[in-house]
C-alpha atoms as a PDB file:
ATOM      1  CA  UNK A   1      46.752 103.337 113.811  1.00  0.00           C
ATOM      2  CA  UNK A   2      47.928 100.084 111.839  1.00  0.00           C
ATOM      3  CA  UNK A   3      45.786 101.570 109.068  1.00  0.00           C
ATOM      4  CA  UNK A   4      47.444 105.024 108.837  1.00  0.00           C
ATOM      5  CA  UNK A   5      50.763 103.049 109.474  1.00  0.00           C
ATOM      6  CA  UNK A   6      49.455 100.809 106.579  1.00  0.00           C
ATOM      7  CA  UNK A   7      49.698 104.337 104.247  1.00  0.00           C
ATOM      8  CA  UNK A   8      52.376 105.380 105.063  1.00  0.00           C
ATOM      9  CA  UNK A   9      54.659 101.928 104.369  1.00  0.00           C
ATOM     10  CA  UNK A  10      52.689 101.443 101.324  1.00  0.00           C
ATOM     11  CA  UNK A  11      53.717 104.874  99.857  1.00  0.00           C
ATOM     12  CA  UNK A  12      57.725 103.888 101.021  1.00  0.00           C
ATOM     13  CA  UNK A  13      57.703 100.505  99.397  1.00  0.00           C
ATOM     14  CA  UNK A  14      56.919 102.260  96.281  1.00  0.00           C
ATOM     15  CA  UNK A  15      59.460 104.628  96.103  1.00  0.00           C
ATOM     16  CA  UNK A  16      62.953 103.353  95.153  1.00  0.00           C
ATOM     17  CA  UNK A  17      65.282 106.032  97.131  1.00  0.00           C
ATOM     18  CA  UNK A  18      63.729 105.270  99.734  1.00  0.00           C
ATOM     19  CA  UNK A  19      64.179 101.705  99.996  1.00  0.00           C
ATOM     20  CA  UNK A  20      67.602 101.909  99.039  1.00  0.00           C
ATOM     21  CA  UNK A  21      68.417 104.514 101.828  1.00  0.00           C
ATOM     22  CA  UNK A  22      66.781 102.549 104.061  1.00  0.00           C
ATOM     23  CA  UNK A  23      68.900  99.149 102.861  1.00  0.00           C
ATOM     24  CA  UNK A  24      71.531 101.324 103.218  1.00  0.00           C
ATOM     25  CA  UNK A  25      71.299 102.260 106.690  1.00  0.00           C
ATOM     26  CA  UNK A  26      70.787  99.237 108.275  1.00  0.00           C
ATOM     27  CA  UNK A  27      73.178  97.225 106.018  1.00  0.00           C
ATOM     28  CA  UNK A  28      75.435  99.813 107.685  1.00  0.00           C
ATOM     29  CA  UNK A  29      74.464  99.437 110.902  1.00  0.00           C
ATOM     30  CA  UNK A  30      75.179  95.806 110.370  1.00  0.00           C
ATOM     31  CA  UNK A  31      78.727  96.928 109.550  1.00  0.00           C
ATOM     32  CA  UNK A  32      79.323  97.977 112.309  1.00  0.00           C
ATOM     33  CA  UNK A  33      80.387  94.203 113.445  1.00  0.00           C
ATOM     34  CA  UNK A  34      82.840  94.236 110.902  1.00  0.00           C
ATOM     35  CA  UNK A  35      85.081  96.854 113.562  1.00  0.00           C
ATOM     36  CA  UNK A  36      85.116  93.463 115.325  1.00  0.00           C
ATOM     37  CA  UNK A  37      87.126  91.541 112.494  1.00  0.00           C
ATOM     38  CA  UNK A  38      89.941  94.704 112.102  1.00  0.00           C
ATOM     39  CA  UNK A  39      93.012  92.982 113.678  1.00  0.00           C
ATOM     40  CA  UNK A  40      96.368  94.877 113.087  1.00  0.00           C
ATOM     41  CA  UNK A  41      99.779  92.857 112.317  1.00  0.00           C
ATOM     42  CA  UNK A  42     102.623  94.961 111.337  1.00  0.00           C
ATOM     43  CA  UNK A  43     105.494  94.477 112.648  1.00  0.00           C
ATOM     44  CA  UNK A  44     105.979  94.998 115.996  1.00  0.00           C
ATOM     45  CA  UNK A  45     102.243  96.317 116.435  1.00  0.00           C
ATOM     46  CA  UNK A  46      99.639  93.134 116.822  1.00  0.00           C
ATOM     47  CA  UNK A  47      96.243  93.941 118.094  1.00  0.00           C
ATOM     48  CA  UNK A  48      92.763  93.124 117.365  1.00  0.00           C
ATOM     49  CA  UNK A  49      90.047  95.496 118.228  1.00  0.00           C
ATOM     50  CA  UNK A  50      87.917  93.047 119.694  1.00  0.00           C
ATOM     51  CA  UNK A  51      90.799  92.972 122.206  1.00  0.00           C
ATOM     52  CA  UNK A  52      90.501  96.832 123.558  1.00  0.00           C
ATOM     53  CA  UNK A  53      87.229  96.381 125.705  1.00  0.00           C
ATOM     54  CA  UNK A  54      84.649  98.184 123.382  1.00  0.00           C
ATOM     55  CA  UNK A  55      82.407  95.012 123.079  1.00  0.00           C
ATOM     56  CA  UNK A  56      82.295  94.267 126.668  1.00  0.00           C
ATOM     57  CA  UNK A  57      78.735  94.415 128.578  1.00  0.00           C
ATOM     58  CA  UNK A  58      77.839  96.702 129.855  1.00  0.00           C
ATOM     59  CA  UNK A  59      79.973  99.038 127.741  1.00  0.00           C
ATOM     60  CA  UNK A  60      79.093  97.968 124.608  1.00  0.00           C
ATOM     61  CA  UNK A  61      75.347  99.129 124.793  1.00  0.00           C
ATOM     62  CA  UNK A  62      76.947 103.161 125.334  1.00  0.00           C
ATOM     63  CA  UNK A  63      79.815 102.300 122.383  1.00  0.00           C
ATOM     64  CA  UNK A  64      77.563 101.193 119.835  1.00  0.00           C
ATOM     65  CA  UNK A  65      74.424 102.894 120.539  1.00  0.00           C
ATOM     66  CA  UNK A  66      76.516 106.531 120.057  1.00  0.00           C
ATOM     67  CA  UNK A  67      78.232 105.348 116.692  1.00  0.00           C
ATOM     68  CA  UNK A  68      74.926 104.259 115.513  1.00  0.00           C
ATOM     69  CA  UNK A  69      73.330 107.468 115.986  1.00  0.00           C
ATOM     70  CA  UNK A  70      75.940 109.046 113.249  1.00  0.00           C
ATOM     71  CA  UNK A  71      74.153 106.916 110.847  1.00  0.00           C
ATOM     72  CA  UNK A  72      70.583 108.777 111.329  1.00  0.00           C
ATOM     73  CA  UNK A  73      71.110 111.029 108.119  1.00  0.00           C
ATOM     74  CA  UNK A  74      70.311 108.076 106.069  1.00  0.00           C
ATOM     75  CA  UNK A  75      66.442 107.835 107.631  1.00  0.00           C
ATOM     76  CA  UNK A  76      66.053 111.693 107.843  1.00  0.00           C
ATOM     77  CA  UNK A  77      66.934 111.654 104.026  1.00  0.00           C
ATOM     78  CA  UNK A  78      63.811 109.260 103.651  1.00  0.00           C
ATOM     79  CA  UNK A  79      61.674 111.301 106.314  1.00  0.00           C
ATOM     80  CA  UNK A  80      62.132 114.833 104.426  1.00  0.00           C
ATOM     81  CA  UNK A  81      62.154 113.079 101.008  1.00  0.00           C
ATOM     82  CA  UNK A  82      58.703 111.249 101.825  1.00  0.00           C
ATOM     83  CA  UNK A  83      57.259 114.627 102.868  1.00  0.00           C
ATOM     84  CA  UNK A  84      58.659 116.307  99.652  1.00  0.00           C
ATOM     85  CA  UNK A  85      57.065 113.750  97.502  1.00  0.00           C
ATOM     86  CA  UNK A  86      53.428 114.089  98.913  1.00  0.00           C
ATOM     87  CA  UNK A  87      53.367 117.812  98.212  1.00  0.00           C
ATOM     88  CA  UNK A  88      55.140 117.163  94.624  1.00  0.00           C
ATOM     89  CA  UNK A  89      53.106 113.706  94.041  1.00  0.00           C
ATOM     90  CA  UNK A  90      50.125 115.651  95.505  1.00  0.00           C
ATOM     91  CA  UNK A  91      49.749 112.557  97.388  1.00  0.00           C
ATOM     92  CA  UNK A  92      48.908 114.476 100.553  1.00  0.00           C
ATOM     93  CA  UNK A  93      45.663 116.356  99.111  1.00  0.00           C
ATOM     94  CA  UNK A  94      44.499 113.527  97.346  1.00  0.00           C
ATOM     95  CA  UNK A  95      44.659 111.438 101.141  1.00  0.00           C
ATOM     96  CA  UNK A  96      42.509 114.728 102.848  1.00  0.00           C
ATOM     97  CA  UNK A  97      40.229 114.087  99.978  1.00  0.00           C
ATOM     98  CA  UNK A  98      39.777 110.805 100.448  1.00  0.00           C
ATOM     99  CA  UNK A  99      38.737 111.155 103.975  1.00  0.00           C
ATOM    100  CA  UNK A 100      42.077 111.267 105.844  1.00  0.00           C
ATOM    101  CA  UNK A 101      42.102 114.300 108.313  1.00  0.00           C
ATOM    102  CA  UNK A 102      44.968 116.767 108.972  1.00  0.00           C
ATOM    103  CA  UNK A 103      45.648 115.505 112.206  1.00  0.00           C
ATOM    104  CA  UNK A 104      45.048 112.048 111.280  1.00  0.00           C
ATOM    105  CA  UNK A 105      47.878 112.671 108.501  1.00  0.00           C
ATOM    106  CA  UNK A 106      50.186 113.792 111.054  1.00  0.00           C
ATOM    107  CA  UNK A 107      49.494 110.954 113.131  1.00  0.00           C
ATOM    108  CA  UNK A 108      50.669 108.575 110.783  1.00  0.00           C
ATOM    109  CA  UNK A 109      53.991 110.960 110.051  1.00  0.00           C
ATOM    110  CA  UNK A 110      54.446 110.310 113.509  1.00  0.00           C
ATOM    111  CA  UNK A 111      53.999 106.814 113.545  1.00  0.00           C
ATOM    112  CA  UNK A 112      55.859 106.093 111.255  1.00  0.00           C
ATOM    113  CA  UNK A 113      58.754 108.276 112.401  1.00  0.00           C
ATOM    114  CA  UNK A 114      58.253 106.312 115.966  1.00  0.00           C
ATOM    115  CA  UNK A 115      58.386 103.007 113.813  1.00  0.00           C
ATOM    116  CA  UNK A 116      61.951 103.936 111.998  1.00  0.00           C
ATOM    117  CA  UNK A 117      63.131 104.448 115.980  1.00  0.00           C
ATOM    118  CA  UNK A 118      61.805 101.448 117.576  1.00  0.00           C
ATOM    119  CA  UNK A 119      63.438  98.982 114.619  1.00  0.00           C
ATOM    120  CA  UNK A 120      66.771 100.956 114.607  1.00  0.00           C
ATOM    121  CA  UNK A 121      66.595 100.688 118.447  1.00  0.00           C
ATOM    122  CA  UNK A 122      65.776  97.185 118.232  1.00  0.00           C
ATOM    123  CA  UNK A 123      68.511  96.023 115.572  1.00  0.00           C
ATOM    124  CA  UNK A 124      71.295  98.112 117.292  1.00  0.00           C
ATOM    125  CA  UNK A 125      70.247  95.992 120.555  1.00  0.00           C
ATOM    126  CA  UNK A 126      70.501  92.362 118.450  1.00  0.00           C
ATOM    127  CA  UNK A 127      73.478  93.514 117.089  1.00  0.00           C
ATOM    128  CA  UNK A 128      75.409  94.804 120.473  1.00  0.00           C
ATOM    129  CA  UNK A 129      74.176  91.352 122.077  1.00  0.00           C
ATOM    130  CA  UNK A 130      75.823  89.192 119.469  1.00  0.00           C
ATOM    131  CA  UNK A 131      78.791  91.028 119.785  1.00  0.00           C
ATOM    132  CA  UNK A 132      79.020  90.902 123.563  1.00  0.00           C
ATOM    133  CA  UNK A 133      78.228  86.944 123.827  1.00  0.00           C
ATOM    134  CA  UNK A 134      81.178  86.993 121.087  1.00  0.00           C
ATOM    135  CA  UNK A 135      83.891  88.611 122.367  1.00  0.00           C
ATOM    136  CA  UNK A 136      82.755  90.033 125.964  1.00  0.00           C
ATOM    137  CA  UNK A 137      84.688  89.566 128.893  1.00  0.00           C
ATOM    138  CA  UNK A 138      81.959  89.256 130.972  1.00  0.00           C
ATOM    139  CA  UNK A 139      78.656  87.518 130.274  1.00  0.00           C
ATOM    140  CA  UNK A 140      76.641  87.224 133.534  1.00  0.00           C
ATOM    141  CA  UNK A 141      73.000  88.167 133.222  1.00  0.00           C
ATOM    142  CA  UNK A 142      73.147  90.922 135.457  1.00  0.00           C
ATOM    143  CA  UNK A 143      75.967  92.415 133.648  1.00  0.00           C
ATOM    144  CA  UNK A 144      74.720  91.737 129.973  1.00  0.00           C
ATOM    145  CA  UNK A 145      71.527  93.656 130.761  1.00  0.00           C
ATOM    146  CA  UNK A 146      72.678  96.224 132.960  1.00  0.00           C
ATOM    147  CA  UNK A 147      73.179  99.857 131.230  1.00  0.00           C
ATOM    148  CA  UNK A 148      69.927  99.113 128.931  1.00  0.00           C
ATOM    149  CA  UNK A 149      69.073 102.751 129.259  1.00  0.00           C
ATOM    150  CA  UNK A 150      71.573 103.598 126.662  1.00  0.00           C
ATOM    151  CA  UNK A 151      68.954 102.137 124.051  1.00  0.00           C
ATOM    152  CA  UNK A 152      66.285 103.841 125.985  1.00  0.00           C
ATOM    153  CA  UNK A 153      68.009 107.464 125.061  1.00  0.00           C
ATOM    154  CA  UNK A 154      69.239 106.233 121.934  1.00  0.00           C
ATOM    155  CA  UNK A 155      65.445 105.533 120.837  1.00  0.00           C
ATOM    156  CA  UNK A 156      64.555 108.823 122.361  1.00  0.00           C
ATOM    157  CA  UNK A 157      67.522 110.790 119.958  1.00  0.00           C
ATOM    158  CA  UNK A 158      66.214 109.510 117.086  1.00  0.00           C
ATOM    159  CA  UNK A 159      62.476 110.280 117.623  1.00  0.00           C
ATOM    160  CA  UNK A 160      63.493 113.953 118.434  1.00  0.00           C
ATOM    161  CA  UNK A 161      65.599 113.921 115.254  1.00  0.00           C
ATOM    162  CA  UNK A 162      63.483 112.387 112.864  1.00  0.00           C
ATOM    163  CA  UNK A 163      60.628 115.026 114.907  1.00  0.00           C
ATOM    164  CA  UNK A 164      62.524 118.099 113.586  1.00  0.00           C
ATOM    165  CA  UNK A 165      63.114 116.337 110.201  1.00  0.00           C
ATOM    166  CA  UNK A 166      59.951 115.963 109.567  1.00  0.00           C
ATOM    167  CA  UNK A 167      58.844 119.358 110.647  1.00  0.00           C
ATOM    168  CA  UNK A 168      61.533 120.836 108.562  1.00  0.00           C
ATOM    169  CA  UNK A 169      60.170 118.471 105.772  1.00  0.00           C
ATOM    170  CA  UNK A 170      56.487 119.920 106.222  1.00  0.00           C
ATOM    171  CA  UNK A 171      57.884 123.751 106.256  1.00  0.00           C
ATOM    172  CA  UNK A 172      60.290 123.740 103.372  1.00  0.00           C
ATOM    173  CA  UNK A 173      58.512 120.981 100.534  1.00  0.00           C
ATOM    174  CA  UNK A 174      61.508 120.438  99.225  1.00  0.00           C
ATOM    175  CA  UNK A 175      63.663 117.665 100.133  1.00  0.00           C
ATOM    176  CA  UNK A 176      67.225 119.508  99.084  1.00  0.00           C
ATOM    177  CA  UNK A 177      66.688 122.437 100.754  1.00  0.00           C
ATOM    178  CA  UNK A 178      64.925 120.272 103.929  1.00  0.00           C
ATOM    179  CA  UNK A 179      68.456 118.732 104.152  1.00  0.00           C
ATOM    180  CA  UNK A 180      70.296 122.488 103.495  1.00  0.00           C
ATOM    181  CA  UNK A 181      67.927 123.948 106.154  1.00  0.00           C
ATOM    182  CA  UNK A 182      68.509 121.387 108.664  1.00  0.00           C
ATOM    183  CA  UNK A 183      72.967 122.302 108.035  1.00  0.00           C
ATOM    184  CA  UNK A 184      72.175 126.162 108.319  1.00  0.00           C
ATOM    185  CA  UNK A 185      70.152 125.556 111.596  1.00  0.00           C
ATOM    186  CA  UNK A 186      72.852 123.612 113.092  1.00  0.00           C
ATOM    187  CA  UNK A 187      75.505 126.301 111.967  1.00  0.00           C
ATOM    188  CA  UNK A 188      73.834 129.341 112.476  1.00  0.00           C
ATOM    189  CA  UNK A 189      71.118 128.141 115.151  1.00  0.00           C
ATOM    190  CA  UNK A 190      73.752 125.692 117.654  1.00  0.00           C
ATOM    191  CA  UNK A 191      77.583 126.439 116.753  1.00  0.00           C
ATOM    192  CA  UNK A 192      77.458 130.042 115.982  1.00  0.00           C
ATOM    193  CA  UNK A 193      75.750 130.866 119.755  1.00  0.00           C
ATOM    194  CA  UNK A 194      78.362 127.764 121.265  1.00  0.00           C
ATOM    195  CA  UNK A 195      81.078 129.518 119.901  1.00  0.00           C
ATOM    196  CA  UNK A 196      80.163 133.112 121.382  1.00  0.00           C
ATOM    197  CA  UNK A 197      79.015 131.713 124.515  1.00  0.00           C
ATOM    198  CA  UNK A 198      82.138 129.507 124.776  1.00  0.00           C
ATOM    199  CA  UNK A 199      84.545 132.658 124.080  1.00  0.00           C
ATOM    200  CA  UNK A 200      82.874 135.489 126.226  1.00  0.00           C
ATOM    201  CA  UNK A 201      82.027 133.043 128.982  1.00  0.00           C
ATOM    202  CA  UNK A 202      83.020 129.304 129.729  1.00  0.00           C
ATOM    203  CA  UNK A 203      83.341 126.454 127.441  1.00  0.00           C
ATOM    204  CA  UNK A 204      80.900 124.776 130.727  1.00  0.00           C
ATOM    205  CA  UNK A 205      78.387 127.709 130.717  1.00  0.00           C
ATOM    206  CA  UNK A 206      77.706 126.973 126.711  1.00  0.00           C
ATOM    207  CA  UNK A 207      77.419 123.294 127.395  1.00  0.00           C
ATOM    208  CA  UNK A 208      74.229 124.250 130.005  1.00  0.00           C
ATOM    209  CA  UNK A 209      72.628 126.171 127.600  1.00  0.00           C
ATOM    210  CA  UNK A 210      73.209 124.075 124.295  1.00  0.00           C
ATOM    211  CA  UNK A 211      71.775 121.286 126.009  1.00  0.00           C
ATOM    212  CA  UNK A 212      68.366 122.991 125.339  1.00  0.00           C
ATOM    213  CA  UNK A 213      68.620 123.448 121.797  1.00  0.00           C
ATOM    214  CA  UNK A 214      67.180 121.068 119.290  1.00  0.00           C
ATOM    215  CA  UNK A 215      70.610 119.918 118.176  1.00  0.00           C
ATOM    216  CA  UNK A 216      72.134 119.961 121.298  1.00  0.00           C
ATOM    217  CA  UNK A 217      69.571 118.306 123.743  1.00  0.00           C
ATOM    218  CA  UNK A 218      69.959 115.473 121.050  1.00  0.00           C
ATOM    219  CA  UNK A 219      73.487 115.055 121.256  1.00  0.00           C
ATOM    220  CA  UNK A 220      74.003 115.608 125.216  1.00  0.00           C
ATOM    221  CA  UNK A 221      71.384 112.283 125.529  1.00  0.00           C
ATOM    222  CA  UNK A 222      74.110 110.098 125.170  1.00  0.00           C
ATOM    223  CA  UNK A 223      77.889 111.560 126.783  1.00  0.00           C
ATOM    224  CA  UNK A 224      80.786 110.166 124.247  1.00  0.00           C
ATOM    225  CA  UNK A 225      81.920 106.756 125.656  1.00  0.00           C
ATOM    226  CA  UNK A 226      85.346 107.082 124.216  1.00  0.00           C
ATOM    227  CA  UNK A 227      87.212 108.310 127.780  1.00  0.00           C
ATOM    228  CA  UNK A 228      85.238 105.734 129.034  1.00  0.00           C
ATOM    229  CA  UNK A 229      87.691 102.857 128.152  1.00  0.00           C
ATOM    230  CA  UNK A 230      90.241 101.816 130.613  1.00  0.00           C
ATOM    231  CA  UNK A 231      93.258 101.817 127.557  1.00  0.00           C
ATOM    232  CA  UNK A 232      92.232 105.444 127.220  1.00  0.00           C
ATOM    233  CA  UNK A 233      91.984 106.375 130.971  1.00  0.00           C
ATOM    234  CA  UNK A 234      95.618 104.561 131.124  1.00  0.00           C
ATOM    235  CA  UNK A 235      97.100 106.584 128.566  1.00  0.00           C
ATOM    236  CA  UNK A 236      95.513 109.798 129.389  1.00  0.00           C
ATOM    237  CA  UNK A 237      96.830 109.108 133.004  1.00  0.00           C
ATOM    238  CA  UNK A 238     100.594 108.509 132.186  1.00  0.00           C
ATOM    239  CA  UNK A 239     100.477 111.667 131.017  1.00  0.00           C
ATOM    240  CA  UNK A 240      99.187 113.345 133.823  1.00  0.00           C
ATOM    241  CA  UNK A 241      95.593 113.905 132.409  1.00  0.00           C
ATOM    242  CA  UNK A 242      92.484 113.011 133.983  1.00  0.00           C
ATOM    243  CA  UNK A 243      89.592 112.739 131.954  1.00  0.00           C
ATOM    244  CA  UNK A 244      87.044 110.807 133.683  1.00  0.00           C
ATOM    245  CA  UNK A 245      83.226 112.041 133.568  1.00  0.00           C
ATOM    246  CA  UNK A 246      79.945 111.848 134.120  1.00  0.00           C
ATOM    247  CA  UNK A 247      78.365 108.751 131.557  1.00  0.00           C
ATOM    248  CA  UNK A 248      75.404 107.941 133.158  1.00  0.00           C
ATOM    249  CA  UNK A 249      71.833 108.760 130.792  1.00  0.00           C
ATOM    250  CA  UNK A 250      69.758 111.671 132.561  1.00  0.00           C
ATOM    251  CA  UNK A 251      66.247 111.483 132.812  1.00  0.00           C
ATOM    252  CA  UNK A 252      65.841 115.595 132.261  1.00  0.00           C
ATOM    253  CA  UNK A 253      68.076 115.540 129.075  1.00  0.00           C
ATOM    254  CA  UNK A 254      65.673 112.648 127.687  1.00  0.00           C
ATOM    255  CA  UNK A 255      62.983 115.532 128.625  1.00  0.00           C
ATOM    256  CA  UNK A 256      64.048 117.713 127.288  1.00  0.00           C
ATOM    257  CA  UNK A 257      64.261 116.057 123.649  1.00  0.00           C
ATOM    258  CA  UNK A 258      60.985 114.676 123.974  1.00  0.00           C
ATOM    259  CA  UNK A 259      59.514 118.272 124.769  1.00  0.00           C
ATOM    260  CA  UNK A 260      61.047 119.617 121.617  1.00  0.00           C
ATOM    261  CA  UNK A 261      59.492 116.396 119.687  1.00  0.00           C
ATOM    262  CA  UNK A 262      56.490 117.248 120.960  1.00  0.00           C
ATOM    263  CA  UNK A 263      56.949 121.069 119.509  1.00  0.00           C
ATOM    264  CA  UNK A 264      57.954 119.955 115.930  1.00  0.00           C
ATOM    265  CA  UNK A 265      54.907 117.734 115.845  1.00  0.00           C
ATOM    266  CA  UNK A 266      52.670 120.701 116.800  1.00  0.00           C
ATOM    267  CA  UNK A 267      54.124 123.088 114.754  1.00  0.00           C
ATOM    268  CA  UNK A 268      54.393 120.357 111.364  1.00  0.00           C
ATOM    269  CA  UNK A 269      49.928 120.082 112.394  1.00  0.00           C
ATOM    270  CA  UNK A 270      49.886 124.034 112.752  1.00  0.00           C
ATOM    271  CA  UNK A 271      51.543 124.383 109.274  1.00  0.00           C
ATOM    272  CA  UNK A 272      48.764 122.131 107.182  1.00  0.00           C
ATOM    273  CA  UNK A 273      46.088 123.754 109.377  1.00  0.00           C
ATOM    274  CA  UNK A 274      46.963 126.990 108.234  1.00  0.00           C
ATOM    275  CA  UNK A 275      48.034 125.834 104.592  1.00  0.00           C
ATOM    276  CA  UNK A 276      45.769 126.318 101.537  1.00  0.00           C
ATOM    277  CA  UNK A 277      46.448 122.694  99.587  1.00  0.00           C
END
């Protein structure tokens, strides 16, 4: 495995886009503790956002772990690009000539797909703890690491969406239309059908189903943690609103994404089975 996973970084070192997209994402990821240094003084209106509760623990590992996920594009750029360029570079029949097999070459695809999610897991987890021992109101141990499974289905999100990258990658060959593909699915495939189901049915009836497509089992892994914060739940309630929910990370949801990685992988090996390179 470290060999394939050898291949694979070797081939991303030397390409330039790809090192600059993925400087770019984590550079931005690292940004993300600048939110903590906005403070607002005008006038009558002094706050700092450190202030508002969104880097206290627990809450801090739901906050940051679904505003990181927005930043994803950036690595499934690099995942359909590096496809692209071993059917452009010819890269990829030059590696089954060498001795690499089919499913070996998916294997390290897959690796290195599972790599990009452990180390974005991994950094958004250093990053949320030095933000919580900064400014947290609460720093007990049993507090700091409670709600850890918000990095568990964060990890799991990206591994189904990098999955479905790179199986988009391996059908199309071409990174622009990978990317166009992957917009037309979600428009045609996910908010066409949540729209219909939505308007002839319930609005909760298209949220049951949606949470089995690609798109939206991805997105239902981790519930928005916005209405979450107690400033929000105070305003919402002076006006009569109540819009508590359910936050808590289900195990079937996390199932269900991991099924549908499973698919993409199987149907990226049944593609270069059946394709004449």
């Amino acid at each position: 495995m470290l060999r394939l996973l050898q291949i694979e970084f070797i081939k991303l070192w030397n390409n330039r886009a790809s090192k600059v997209l993925v400087l770019s994402y984590f550079i931005l990821m690292i940004l993300i503790a600048g939110i903590s240094m906005i403070k607002v003084d005008f006038g009558p209106l002094k706050f700092h956002i450190a202030d508002i509760g969104i880097f206290n623990f627990p809450y801090i590992w739901h906050f940051n772990t679904f505003v990181a996920a927005f930043l994803k594009l950036f690595l499934a750029i690099v995942i359909v690009s590096m496809i692209a360029n071993e059917y452009s570079n010819k890269t990829i029949k030059q590696n089954l000539i060498d001795g690499l097999s089919k499913k070996e070459f998916i294997l390290s695809k897959f690796l290195t797909i599972a790599v990009f999610a452990l180390v974005s897991t991994v950094f958004i987890f250093a990053i949320s703890l030095v933000l919580g021992l900064l400014y947290s109101d609460y720093t007990e141990v049993a507090i700091i690491f409670s709600d850890l499974e918000y990095l568990a289905a964060y990890f799991v999100k990206l591994l189904g969406f990098f999955s479905f990258c790179f199986f988009v990658g391996m059908l199309v060959k071409r990174s622009a239309f990978a990317l166009g593909f992957l917009f037309i699915w979600f428009i045609g495939a996910e908010i066409i059908p949540y729209i219909y189901l939505s308007s002839n049915y319930s609005k909760e009836f298209a949220d049951s189903v949606s949470r089995f497509f690609p798109f939206g089992s991805m997105w239902s892994t981790i519930p928005e943690p916005a209405s979450r914060l107690s400033v929000i739940k105070t305003a919402a309630q002076q006006v009569g609103e109540d819009i508590s929910g359910d936050y808590s990370i289900h195990g079937s949801q996390l199932l269900i994404v991991l099924c549908w990685t499973a698919v993409f992988i199987y149907l990226s090996y049944a593609l270069l089975k059946k394709r004449d390179l």
